[in-house]
Structures are given as structure tokens and as C-alpha cells.
C-alpha atoms as a PDB file:
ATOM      1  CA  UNK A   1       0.000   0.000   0.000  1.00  0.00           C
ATOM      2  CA  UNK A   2       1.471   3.556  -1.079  1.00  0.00           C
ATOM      3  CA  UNK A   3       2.190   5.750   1.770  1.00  0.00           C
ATOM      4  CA  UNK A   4      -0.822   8.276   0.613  1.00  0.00           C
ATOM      5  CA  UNK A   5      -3.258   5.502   1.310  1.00  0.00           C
ATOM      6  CA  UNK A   6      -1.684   4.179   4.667  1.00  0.00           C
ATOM      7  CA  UNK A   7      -1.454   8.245   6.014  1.00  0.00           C
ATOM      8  CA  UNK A   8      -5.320   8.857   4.888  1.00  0.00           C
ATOM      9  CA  UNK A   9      -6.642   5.268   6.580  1.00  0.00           C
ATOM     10  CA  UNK A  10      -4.348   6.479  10.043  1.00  0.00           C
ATOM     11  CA  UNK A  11      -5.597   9.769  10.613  1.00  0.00           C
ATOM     12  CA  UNK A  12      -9.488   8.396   9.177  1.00  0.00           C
ATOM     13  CA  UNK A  13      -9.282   5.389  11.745  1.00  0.00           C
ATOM     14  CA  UNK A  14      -7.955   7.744  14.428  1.00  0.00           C
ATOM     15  CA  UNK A  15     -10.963  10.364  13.859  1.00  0.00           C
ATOM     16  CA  UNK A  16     -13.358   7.481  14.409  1.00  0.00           C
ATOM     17  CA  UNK A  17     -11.259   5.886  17.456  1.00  0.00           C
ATOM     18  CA  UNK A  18     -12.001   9.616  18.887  1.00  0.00           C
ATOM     19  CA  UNK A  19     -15.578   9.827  17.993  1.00  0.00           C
ATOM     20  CA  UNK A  20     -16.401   6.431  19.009  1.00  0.00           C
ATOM     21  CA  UNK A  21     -14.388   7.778  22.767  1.00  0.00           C
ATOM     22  CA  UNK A  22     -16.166  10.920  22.766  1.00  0.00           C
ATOM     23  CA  UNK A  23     -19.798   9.389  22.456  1.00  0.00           C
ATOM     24  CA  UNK A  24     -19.475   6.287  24.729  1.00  0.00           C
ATOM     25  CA  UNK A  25     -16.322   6.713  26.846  1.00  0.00           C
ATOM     26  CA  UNK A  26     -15.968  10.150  27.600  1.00  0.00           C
ATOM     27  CA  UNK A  27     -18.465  11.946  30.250  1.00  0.00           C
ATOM     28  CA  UNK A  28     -20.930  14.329  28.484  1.00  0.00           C
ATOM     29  CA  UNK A  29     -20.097  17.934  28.027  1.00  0.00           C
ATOM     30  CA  UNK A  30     -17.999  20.837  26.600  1.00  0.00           C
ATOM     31  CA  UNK A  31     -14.939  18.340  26.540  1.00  0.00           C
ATOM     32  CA  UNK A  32     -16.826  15.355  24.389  1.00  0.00           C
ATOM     33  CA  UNK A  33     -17.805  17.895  22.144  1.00  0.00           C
ATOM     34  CA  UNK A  34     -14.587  19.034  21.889  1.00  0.00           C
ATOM     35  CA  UNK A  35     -13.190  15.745  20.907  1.00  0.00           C
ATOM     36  CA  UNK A  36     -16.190  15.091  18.500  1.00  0.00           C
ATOM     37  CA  UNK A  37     -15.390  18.466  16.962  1.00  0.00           C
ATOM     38  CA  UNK A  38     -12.019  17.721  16.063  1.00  0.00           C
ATOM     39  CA  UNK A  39     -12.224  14.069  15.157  1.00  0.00           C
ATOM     40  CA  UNK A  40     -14.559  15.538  12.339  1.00  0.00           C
ATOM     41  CA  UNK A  41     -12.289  18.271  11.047  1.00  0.00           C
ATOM     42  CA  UNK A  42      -9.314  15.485  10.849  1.00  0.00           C
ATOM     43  CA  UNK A  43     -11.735  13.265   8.995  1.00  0.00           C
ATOM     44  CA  UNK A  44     -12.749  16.436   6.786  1.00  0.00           C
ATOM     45  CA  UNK A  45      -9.015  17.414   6.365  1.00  0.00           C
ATOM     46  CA  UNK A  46      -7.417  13.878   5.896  1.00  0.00           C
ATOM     47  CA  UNK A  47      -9.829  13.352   2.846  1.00  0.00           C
ATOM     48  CA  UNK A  48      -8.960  16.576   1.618  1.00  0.00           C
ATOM     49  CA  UNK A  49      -5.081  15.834   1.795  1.00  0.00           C
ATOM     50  CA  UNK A  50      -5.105  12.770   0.413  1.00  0.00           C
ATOM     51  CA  UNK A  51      -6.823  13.753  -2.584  1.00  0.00           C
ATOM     52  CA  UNK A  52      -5.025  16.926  -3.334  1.00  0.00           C
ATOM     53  CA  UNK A  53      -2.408  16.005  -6.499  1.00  0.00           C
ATOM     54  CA  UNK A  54      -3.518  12.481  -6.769  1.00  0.00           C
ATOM     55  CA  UNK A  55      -3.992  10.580  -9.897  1.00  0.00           C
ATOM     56  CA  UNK A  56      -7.758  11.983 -10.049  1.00  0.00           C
ATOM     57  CA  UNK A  57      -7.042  15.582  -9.877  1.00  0.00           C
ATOM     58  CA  UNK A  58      -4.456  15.358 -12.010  1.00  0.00           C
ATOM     59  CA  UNK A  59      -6.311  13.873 -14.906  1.00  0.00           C
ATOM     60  CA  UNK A  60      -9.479  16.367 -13.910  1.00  0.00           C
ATOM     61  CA  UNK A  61      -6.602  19.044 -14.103  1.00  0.00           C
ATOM     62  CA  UNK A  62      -5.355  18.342 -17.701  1.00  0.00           C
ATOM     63  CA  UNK A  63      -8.725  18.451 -18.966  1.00  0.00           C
ATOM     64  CA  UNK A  64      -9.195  21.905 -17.672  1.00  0.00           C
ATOM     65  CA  UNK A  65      -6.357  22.818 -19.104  1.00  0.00           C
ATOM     66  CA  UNK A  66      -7.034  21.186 -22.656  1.00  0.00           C
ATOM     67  CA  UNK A  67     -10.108  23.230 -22.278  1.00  0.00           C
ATOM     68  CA  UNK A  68      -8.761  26.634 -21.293  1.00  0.00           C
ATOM     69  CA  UNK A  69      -5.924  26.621 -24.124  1.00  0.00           C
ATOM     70  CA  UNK A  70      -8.679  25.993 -26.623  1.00  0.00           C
ATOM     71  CA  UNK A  71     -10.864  29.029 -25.500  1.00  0.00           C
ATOM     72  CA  UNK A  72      -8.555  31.916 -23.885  1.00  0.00           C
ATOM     73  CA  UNK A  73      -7.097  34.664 -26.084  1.00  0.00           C
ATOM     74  CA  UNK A  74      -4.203  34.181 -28.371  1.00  0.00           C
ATOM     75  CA  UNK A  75      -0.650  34.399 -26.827  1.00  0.00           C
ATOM     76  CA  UNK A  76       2.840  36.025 -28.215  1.00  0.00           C
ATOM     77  CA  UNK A  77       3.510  38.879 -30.163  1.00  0.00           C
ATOM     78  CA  UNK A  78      -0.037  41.585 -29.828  1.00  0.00           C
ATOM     79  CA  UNK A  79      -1.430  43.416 -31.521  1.00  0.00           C
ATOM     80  CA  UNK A  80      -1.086  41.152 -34.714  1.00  0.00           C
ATOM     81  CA  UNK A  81       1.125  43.238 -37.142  1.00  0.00           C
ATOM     82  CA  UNK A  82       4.424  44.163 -38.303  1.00  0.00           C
ATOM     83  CA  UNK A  83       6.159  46.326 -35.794  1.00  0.00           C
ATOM     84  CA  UNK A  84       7.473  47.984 -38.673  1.00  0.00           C
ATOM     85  CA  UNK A  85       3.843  49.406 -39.699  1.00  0.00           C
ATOM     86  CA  UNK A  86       3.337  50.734 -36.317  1.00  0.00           C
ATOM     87  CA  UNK A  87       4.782  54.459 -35.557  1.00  0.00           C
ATOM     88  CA  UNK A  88       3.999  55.940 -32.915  1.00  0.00           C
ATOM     89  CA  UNK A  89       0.667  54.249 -31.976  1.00  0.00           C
ATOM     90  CA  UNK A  90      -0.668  54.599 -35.248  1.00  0.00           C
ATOM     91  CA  UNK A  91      -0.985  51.864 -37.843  1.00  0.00           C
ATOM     92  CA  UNK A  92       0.171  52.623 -41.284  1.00  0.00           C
ATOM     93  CA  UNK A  93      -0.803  50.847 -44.062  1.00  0.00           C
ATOM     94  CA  UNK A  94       1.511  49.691 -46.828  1.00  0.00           C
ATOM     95  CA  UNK A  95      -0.019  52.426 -49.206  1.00  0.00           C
ATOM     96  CA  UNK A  96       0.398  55.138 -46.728  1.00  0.00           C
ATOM     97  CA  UNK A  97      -2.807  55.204 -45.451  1.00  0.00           C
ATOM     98  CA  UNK A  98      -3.920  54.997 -42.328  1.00  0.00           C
ATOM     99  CA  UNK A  99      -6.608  51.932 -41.129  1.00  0.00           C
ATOM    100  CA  UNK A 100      -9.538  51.893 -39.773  1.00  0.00           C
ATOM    101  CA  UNK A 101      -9.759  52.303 -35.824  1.00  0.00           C
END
């Protein structure tokens, strides 16, 4: 088993072992709640951890990507023209006309 897996069952079997204490060992009160409380956030957290960068998100990730190279605006060299054409903010034309704004 890879060490992701054997972290995320630890801290998941160690959130239970505390909620199981907290409702049936543990006297009733501020302090059971307590231990409740943050047995639940490990839980929370440890699922989160162990599923940030694995294979999952990664493949949900490159998707995204795929996606968001195919629709976002073209990158390099803007606006789209010879350098030469351009003096000083204006676009000349090769006729010596000026174009359209």
C-alpha cells in the first residue's frame, strides 16, 4: 500500500477511534464535544489531503487545461502586425494610409 493511502486510513481510523471515545467513553459535556469536533475536522481534512495532487485531480486538471488553451485569447507577439507598420501608436498601411480604428 502507497504511503498516501496508509497516512489517509491512520488519521481516518484515528478520527473514528475519537468519535467512538467521545460518544461512549468520555463523560458528556464541553470536553466530548470538543473531541467530537475535532475528530470531524481530521476526517474532513485527511480526505482533503489525500486527494489533493492524486492521480484523479491530475487527470481532472489536464482536462481543464485542454479546455482553457482551446478558448482563452491568443498568446505572443499583440497586436497582430508588423512592428514595422506601427509608428507611434498609429498603424500605417503599406499604401500610406492609415486603417480603420
Amino acid at each position: 500500500m502507497r504511503r498516501r493511502k496508509v497516512t489517509y486510513f491512520s488519521l481516518r481510523a484515528g478520527a473514528l477511534v475519537a468519535f467512538l471515545l467521545s460518544a461512549f467513553v468520555l463523560p458528556r459535556g464541553a470536553a466530548a464535544g470538543a473531541v467530537c469536533l475535532a475528530a470531524g475536522i481530521v476526517a474532513v481534512l485527511a480526505g482533503i489531503g489525500a486527494n489533493a495532487g492524486g492521480p484523479g485531480e491530475q487527470a481532472g486538471s489536464r482536462l481543464q487545461m485542454d479546455h482553457y488553451e482551446q478558448v482563452r485569447a491568443p498568446q505572443g507577439d499583440w497586436p497582430p502586425f508588423d512592428p514595422a507598420r506601427d509608428i507611434e501608436g498609429q498603424v500605417f498601411e503599406p499604401d500610406g494610409g492609415l486603417s480603420p480604428p
